[in-house]
N, C-alpha and C. Protein backbone atom coordinates (compact mmCIF):
# COMPACT_ATOMS: atom_id res chain seq x y z
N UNK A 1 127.49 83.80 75.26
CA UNK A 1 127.21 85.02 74.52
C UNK A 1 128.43 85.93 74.59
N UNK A 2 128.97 86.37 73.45
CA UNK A 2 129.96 87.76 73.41
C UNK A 2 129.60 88.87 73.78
N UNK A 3 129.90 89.70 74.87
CA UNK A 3 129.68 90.31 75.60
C UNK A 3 130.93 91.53 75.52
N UNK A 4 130.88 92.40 74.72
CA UNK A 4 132.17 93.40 75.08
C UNK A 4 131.43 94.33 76.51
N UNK A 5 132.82 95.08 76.63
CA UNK A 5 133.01 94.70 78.54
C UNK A 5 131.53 96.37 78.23
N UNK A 6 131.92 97.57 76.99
CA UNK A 6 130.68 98.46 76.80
C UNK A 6 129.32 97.99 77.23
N UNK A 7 128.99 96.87 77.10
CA UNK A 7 127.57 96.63 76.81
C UNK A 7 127.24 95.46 78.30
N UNK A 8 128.18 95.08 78.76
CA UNK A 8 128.14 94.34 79.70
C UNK A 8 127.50 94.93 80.91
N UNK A 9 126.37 93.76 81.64
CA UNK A 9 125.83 94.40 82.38
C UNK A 9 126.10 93.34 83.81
N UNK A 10 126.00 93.79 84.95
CA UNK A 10 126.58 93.25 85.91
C UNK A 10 125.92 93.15 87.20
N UNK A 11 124.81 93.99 87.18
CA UNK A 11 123.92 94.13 88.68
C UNK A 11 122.59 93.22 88.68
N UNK A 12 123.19 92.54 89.68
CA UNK A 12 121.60 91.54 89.68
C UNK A 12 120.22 91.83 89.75
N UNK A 13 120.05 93.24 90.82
CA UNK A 13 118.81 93.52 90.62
C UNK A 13 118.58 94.04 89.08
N UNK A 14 119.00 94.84 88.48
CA UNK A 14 118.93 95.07 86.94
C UNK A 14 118.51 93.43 86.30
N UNK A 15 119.46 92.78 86.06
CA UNK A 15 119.39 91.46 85.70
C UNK A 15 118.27 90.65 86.11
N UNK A 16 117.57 90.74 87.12
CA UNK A 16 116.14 89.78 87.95
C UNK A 16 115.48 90.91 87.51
N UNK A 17 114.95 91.57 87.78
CA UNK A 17 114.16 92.46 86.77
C UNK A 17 114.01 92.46 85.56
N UNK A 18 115.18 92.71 84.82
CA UNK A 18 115.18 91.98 83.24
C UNK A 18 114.00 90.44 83.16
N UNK A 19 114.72 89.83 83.24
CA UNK A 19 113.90 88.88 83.20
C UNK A 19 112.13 88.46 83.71
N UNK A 20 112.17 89.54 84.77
CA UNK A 20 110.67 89.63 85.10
C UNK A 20 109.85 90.11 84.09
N UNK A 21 110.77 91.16 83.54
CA UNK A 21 109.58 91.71 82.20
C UNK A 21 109.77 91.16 80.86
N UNK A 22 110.87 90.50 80.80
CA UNK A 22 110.80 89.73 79.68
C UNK A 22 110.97 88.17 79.73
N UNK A 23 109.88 87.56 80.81
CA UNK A 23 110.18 86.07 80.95
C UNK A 23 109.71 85.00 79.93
N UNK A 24 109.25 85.68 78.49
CA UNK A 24 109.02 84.60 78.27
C UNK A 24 110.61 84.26 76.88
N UNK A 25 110.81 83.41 77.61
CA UNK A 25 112.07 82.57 77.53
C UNK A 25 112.67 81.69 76.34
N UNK A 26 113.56 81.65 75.48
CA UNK A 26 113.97 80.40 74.57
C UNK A 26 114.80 79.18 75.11
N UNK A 27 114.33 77.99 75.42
CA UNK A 27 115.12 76.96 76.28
C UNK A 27 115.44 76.41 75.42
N UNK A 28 117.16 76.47 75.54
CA UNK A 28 117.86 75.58 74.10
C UNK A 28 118.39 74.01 75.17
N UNK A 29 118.51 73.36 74.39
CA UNK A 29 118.73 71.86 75.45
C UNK A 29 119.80 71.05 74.08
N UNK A 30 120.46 70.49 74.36
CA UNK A 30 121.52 69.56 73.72
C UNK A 30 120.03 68.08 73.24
N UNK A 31 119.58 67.90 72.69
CA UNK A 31 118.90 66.29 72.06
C UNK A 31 119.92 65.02 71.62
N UNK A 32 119.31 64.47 71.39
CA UNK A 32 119.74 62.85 71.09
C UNK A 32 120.66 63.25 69.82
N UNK A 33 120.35 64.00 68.96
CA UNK A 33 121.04 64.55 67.59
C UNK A 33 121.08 65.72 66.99
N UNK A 34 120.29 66.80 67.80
CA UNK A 34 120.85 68.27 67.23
C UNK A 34 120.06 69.39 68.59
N UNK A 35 120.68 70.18 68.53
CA UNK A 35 120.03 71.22 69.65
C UNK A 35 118.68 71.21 69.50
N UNK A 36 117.96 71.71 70.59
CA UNK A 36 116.25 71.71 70.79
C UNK A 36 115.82 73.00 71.19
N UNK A 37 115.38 73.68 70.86
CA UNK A 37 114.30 75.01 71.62
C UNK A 37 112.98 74.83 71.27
N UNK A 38 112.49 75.67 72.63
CA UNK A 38 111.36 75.93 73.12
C UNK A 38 110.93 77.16 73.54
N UNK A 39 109.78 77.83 73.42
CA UNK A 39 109.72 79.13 73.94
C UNK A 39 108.68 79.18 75.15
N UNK A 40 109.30 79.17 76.49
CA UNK A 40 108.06 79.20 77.67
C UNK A 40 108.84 80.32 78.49
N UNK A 41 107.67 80.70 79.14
CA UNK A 41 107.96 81.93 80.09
C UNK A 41 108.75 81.21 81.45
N UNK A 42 109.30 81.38 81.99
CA UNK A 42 110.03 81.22 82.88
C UNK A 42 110.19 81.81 84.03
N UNK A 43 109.85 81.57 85.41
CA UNK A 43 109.71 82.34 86.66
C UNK A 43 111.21 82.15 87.26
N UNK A 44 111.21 83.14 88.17
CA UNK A 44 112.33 83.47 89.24
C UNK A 44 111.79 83.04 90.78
N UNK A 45 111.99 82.57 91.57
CA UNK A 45 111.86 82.30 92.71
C UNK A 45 112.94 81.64 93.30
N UNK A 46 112.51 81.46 94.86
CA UNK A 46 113.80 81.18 95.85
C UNK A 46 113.60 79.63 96.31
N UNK A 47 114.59 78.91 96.22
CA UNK A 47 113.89 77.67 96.34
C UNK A 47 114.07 77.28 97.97
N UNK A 48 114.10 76.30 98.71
CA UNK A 48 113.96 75.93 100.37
C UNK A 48 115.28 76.45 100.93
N UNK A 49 116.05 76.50 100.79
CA UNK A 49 117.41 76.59 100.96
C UNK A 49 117.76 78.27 100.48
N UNK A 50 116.57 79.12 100.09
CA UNK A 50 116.85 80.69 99.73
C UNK A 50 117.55 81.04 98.63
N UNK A 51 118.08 80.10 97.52
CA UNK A 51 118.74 80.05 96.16
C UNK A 51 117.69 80.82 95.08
N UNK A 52 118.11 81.41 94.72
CA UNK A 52 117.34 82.03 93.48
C UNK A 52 117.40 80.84 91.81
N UNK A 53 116.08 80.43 91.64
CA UNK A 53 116.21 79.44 90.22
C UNK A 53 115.27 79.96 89.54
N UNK A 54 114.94 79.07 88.24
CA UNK A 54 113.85 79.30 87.68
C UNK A 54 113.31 78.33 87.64
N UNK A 55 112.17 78.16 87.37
CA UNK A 55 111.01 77.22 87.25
C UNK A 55 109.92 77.67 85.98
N UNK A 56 109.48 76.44 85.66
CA UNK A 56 108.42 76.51 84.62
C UNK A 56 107.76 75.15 83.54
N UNK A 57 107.48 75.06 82.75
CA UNK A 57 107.17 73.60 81.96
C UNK A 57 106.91 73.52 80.72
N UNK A 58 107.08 72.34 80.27
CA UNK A 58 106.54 72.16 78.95
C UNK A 58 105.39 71.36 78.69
N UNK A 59 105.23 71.72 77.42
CA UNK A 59 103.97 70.79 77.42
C UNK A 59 104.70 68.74 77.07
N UNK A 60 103.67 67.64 77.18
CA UNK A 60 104.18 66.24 77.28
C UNK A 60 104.51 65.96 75.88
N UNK A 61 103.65 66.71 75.34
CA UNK A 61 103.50 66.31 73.70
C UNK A 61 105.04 66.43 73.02
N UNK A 62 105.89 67.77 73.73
CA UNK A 62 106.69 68.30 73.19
C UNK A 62 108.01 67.27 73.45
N UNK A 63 108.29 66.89 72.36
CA UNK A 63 109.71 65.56 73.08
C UNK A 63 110.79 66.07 73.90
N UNK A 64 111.57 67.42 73.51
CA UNK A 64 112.26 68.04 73.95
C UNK A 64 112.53 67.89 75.31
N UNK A 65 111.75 67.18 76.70
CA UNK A 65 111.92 67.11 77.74
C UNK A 65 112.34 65.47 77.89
N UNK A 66 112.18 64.99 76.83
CA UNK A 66 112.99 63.77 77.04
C UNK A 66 114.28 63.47 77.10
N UNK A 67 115.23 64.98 76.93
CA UNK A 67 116.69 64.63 77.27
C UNK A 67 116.84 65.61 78.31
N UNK A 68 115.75 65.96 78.75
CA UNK A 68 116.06 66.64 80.11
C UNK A 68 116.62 66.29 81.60
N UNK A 69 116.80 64.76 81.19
CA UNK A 69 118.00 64.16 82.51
C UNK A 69 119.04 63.31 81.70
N UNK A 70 119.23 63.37 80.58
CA UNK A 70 120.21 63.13 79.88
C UNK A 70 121.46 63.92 79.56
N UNK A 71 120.88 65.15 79.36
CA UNK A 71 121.14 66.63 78.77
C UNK A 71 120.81 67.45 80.21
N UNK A 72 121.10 67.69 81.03
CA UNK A 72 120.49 68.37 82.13
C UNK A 72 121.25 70.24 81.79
N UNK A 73 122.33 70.46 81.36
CA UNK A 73 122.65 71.34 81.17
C UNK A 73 122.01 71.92 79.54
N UNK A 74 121.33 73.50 80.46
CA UNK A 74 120.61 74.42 79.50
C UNK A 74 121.23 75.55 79.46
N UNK A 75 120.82 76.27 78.37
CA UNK A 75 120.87 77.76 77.90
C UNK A 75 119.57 78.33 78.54
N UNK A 76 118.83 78.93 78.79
CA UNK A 76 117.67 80.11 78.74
C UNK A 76 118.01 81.34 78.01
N UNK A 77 117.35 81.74 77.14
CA UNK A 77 117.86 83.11 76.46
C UNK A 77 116.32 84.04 76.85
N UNK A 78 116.84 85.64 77.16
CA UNK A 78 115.62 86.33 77.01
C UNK A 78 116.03 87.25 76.49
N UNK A 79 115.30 88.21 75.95
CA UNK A 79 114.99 88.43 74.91
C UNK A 79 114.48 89.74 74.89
N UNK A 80 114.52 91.41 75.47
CA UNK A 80 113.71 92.61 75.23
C UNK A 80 113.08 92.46 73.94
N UNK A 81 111.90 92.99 73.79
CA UNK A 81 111.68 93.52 72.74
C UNK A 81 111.91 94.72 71.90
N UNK A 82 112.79 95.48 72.74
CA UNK A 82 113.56 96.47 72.43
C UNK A 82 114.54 96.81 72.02
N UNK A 83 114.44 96.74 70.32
CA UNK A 83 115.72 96.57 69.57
C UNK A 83 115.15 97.33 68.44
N UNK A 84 116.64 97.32 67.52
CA UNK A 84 116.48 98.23 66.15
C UNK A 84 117.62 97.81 65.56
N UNK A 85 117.37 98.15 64.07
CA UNK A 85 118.93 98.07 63.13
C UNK A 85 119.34 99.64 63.56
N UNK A 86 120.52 100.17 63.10
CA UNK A 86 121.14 101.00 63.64
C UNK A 86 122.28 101.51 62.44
N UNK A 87 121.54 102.14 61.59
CA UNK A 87 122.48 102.82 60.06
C UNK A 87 123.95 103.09 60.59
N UNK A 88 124.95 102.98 59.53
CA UNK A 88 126.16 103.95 59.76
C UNK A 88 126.18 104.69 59.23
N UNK A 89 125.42 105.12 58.66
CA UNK A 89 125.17 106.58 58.01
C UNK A 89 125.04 107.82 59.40
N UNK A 90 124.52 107.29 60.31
CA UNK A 90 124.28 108.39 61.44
C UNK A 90 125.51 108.87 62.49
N UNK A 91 126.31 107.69 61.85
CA UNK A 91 127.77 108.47 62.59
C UNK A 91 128.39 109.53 61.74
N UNK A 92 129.33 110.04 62.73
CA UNK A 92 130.23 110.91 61.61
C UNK A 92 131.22 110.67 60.67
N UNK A 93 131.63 109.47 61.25
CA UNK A 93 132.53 109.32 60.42
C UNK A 93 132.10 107.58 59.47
N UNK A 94 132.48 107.52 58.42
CA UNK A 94 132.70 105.86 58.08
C UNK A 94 132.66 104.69 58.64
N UNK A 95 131.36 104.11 58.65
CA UNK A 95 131.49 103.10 60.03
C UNK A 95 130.63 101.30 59.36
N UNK A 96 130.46 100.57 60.11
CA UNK A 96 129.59 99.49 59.88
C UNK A 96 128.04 99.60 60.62
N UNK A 97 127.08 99.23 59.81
CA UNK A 97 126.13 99.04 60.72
C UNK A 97 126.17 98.48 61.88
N UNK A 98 125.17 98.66 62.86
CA UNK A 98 124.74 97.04 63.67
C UNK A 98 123.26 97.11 64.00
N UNK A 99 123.04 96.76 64.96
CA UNK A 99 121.73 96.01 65.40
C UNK A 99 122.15 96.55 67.35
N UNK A 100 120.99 97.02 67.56
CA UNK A 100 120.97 97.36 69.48
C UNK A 100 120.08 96.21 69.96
N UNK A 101 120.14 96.05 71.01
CA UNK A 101 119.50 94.94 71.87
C UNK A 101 119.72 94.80 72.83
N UNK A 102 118.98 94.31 74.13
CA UNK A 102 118.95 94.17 75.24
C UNK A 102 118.86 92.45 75.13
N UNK A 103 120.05 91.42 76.14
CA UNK A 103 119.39 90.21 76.08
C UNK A 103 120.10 89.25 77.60
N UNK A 104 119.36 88.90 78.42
CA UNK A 104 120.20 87.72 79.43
C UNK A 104 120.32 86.62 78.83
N UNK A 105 121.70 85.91 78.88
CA UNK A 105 121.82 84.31 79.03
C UNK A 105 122.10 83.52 80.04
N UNK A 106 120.39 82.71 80.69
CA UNK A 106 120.81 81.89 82.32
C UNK A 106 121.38 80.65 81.47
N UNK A 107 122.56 80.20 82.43
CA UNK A 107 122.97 78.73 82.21
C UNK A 107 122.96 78.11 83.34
N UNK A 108 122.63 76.47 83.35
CA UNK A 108 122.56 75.67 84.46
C UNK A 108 122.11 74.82 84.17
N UNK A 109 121.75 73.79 85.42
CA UNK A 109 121.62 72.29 85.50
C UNK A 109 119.72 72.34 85.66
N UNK A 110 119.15 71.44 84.76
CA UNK A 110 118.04 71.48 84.44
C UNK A 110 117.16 70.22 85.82
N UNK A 111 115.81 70.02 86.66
CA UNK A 111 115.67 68.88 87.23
C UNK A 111 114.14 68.80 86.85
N UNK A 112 113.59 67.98 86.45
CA UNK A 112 112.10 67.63 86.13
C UNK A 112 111.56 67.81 87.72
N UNK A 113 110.47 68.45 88.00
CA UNK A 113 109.75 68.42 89.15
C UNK A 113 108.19 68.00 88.80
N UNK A 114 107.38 67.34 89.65
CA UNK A 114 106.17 67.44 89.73
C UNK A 114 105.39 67.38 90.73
N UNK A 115 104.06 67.15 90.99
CA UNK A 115 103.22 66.65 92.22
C UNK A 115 103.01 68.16 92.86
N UNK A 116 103.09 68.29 94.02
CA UNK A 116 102.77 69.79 94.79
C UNK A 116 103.71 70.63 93.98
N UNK A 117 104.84 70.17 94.13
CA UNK A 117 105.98 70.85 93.42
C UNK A 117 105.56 71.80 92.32
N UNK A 118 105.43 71.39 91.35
CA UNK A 118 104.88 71.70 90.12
C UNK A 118 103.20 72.20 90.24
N UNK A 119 102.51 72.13 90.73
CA UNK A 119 101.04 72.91 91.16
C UNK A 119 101.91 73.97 91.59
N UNK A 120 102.26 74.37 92.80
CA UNK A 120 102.68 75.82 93.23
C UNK A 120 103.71 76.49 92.07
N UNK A 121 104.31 75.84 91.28
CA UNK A 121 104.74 76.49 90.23
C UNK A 121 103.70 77.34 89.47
N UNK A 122 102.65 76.45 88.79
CA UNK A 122 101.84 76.86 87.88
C UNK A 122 100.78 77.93 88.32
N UNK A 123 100.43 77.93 90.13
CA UNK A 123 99.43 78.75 90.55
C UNK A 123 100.31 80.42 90.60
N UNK A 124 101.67 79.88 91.12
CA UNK A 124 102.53 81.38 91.27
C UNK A 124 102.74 81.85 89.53
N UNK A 125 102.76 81.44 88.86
CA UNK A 125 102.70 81.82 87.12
C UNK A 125 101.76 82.22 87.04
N UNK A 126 100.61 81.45 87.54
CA UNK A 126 99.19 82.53 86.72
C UNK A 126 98.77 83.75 88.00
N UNK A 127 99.14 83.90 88.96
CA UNK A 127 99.00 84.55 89.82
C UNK A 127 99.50 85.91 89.53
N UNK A 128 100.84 85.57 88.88
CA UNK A 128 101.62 86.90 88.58
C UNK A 128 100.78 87.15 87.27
N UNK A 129 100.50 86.62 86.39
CA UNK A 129 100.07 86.96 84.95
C UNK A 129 98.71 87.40 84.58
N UNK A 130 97.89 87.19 85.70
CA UNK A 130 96.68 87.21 85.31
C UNK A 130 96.14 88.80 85.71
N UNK A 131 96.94 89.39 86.18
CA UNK A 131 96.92 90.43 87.01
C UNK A 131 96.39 91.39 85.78
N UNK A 132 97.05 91.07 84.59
CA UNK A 132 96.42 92.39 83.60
C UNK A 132 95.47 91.93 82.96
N UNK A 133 94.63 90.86 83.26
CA UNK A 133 93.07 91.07 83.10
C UNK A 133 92.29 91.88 83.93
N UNK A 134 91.10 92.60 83.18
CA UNK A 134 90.31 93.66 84.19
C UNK A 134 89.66 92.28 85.04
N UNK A 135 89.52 90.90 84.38
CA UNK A 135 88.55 89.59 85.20
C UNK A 135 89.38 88.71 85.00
N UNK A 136 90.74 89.04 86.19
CA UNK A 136 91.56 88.03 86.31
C UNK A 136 91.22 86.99 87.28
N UNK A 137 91.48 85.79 86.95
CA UNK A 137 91.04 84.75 87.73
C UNK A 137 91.69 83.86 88.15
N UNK A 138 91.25 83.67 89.78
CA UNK A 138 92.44 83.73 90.70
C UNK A 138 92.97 81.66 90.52
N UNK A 139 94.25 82.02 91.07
CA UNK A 139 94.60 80.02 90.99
C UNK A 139 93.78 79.43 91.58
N UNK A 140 92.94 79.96 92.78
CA UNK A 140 91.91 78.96 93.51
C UNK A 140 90.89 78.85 92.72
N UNK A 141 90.57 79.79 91.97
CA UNK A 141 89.22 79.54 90.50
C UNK A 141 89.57 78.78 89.68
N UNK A 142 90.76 78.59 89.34
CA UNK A 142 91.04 77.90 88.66
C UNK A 142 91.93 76.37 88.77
N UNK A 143 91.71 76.08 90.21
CA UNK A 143 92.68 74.95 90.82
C UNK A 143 92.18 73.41 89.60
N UNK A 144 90.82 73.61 89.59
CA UNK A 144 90.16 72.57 88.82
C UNK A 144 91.00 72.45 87.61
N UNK A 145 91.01 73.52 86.83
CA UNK A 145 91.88 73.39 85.55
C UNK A 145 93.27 72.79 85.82
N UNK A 146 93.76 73.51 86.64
CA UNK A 146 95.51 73.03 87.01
C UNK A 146 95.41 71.51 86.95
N UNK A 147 94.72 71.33 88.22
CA UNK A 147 94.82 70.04 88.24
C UNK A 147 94.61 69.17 87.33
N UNK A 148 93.76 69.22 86.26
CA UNK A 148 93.30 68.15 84.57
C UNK A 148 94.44 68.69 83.99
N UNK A 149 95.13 69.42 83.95
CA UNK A 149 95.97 69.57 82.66
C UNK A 149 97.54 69.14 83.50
N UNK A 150 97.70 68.77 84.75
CA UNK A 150 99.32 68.33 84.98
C UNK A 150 99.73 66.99 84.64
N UNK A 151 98.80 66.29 84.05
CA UNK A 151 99.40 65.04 83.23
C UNK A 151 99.48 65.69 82.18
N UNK A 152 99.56 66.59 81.61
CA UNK A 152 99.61 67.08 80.21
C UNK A 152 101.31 67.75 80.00
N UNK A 153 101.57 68.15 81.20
CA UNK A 153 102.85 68.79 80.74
C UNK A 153 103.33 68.36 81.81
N UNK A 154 104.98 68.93 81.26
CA UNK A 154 106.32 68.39 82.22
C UNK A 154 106.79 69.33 82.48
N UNK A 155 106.83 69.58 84.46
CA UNK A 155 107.75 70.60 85.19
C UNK A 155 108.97 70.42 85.01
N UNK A 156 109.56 71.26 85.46
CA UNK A 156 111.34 71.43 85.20
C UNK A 156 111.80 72.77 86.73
N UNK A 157 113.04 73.04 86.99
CA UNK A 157 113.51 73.79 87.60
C UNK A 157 115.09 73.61 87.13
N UNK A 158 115.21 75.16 86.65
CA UNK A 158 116.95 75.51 86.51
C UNK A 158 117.48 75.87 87.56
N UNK A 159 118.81 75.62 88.24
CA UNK A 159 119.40 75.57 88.79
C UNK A 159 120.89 76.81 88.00
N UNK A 160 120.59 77.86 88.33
CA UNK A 160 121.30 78.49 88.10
C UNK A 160 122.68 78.60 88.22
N UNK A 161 123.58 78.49 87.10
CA UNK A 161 125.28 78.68 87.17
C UNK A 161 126.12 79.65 86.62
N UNK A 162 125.00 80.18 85.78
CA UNK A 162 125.89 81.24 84.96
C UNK A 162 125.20 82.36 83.82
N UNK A 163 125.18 83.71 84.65
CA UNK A 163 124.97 84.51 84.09
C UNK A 163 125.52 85.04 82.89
N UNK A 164 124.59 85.90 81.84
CA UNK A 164 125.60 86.69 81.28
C UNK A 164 124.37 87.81 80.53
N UNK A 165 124.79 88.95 80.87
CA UNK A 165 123.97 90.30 80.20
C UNK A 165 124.19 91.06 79.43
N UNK A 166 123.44 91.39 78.26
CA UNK A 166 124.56 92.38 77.90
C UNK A 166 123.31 93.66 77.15
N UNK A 167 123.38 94.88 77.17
CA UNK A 167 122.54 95.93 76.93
C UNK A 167 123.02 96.67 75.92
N UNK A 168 123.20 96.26 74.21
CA UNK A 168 123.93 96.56 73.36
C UNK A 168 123.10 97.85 72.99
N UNK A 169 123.47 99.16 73.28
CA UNK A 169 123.03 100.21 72.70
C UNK A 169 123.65 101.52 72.58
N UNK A 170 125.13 101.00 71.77
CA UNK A 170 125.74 102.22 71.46
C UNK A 170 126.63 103.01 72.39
N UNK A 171 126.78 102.26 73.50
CA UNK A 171 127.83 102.87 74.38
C UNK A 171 128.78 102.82 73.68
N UNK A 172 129.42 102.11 72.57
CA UNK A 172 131.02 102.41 72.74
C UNK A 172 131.10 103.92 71.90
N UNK A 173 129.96 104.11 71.30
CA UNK A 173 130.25 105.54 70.24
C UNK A 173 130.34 107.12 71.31
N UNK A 174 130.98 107.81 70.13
CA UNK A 174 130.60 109.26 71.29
C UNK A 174 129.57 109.37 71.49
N UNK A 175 130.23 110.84 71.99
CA UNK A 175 128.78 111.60 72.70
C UNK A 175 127.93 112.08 71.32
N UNK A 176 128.60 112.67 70.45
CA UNK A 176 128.01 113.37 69.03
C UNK A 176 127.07 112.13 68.32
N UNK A 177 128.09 110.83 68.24
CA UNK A 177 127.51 110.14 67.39
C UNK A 177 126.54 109.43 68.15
N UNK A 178 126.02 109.13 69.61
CA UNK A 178 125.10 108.81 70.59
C UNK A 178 123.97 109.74 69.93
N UNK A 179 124.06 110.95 70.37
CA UNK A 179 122.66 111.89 70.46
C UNK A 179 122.50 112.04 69.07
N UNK A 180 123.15 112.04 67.91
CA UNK A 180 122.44 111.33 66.53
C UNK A 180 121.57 110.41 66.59
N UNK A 181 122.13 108.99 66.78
CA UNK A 181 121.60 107.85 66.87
C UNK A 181 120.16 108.07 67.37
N UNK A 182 120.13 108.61 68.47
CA UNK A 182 118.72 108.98 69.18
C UNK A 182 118.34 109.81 68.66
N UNK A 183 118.67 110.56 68.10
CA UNK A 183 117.75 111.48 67.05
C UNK A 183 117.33 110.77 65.84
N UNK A 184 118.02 110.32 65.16
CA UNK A 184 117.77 109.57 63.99
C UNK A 184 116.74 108.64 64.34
N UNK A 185 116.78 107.63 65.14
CA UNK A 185 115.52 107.10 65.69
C UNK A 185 114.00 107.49 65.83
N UNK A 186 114.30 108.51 66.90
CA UNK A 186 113.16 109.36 67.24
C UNK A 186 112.44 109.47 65.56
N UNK A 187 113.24 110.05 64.89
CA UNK A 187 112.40 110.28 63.47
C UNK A 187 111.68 109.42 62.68
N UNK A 188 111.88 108.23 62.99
CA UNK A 188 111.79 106.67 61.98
C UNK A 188 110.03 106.87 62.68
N UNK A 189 109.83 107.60 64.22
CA UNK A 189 108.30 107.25 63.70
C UNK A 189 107.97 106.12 64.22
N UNK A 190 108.31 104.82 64.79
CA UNK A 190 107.91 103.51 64.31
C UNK A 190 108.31 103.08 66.55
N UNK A 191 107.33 102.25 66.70
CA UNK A 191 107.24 101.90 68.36
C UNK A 191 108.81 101.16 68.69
N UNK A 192 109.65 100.84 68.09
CA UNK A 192 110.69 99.88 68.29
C UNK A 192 111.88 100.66 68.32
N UNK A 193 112.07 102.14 67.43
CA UNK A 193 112.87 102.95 67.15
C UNK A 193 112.92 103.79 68.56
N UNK A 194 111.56 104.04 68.72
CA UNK A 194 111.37 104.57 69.98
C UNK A 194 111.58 104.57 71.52
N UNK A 195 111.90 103.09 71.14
CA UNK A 195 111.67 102.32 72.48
C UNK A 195 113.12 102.39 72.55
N UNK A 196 113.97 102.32 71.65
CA UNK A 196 115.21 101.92 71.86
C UNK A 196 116.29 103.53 72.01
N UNK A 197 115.25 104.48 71.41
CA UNK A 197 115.86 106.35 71.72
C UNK A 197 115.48 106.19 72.88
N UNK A 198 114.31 105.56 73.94
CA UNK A 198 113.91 105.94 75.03
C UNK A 198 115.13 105.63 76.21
N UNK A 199 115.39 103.92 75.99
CA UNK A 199 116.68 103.14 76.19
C UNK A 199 117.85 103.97 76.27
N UNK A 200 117.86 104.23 75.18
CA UNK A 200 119.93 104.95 75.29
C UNK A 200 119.93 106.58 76.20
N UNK A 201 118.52 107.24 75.93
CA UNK A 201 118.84 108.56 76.92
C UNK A 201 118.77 107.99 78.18
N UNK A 202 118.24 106.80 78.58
CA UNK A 202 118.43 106.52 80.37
C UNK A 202 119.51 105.82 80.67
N UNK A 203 120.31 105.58 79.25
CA UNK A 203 122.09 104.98 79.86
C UNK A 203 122.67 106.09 79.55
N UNK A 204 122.68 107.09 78.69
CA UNK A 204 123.32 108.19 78.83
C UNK A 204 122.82 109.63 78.68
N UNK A 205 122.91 110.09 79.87
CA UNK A 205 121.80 111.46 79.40
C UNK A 205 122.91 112.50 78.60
N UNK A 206 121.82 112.93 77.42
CA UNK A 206 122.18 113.61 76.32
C UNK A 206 121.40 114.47 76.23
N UNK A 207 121.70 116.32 76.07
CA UNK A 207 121.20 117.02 76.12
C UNK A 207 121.14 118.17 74.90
């Protein structure tokens, strides 16, 4: 990912956080004859040895895990939902549009896991997720299910090599043409415009 050094982001806790709230994930993989994606949520955890990876699965049906020891090297892309187009009309002077966005790219070496392996994957996923049901139900309620559906899909664990972050929202402009931008937003009215005026006053306070 192109990353100018403005928008570049560099602190891991920022970065593992990112991804906690936006785990669900695009896994691009190299295939037999043209790139492959997939969209699964993707966990963070520490593996025996205290390494930070990710873990998660696909379903069997999906071929895409058949070059997953062929192809072992992946992309993960995530993804805020917190973005907007971004007029040049709101600068002062003559400019090009763009587009703001928040997005991580994990890269690394991909390994199929299963058996216990892959159960404690799937119970720590719904463990964390189920939490915003008012009748969330716990992995031991649901061990029965886990267990009928792990011939159904294929575990995996990334092996993390290479970060890259980047929090595109208008840092490189001034200060004048910043607190426009966020004004101009604010006005559009609309949950995405908002989200993204909310964004730029907590990277730069504007008064």
């Amino acid at each position: 990912m192109y990353v100018p050094k403005f928008f570049e982001v560099r602190e891991w806790p920022e970065i593992f956080n990112f991804i906690k709230e936006n785990s669900l994930a695009t896994l691009v993989t190299c295939g037999e004859n043209h790139p492959a994606a997939t969209h699964v949520p993707l966990e963070l955890q520490e593996d025996e040895g205290g390494k930070i990876i990710l873990s998660g699965h696909v379903a069997r049906a999906n071929q895409q895990w058949k070059s997953f020891e062929s192809h072992p090297d992946v992309l993960a892309i995530f993804l805020s939902p917190i973005h907007h187009y971004i007029s040049s009309s709101w600068y002062s002077h003559p400019n090009v549009p763009t587009w703001n966005y928040m997005s991580v790219h994990v890269y690394g070496k991909l390994k199929i896991v299963d058996g216990e392996r892959l159960k404690r994957s799937l119970e720590r996923m719904t463990k964390r997720h189920e939490h915003v049901s008012s009748h969330s139900l716990s992995p031991e309620v649901l061990r029965g299910e886990i267990d009928k559906q792990m011939d159904a899909i294929v575990g995996f664990e990334l092996d993390i090599e290479k970060v890259e972050a980047a929090y595109k929202m208008s840092q490189n402009r001034n200060d004048e043409d910043y607190a426009n931008i966020v004004k101009e937003l604010k006005r559009l009215q609309n949950y995405n415009a908002e989200q993204v005026a909310g964004k730029m006053s907590e990277i730069r306070k504007i008064g």
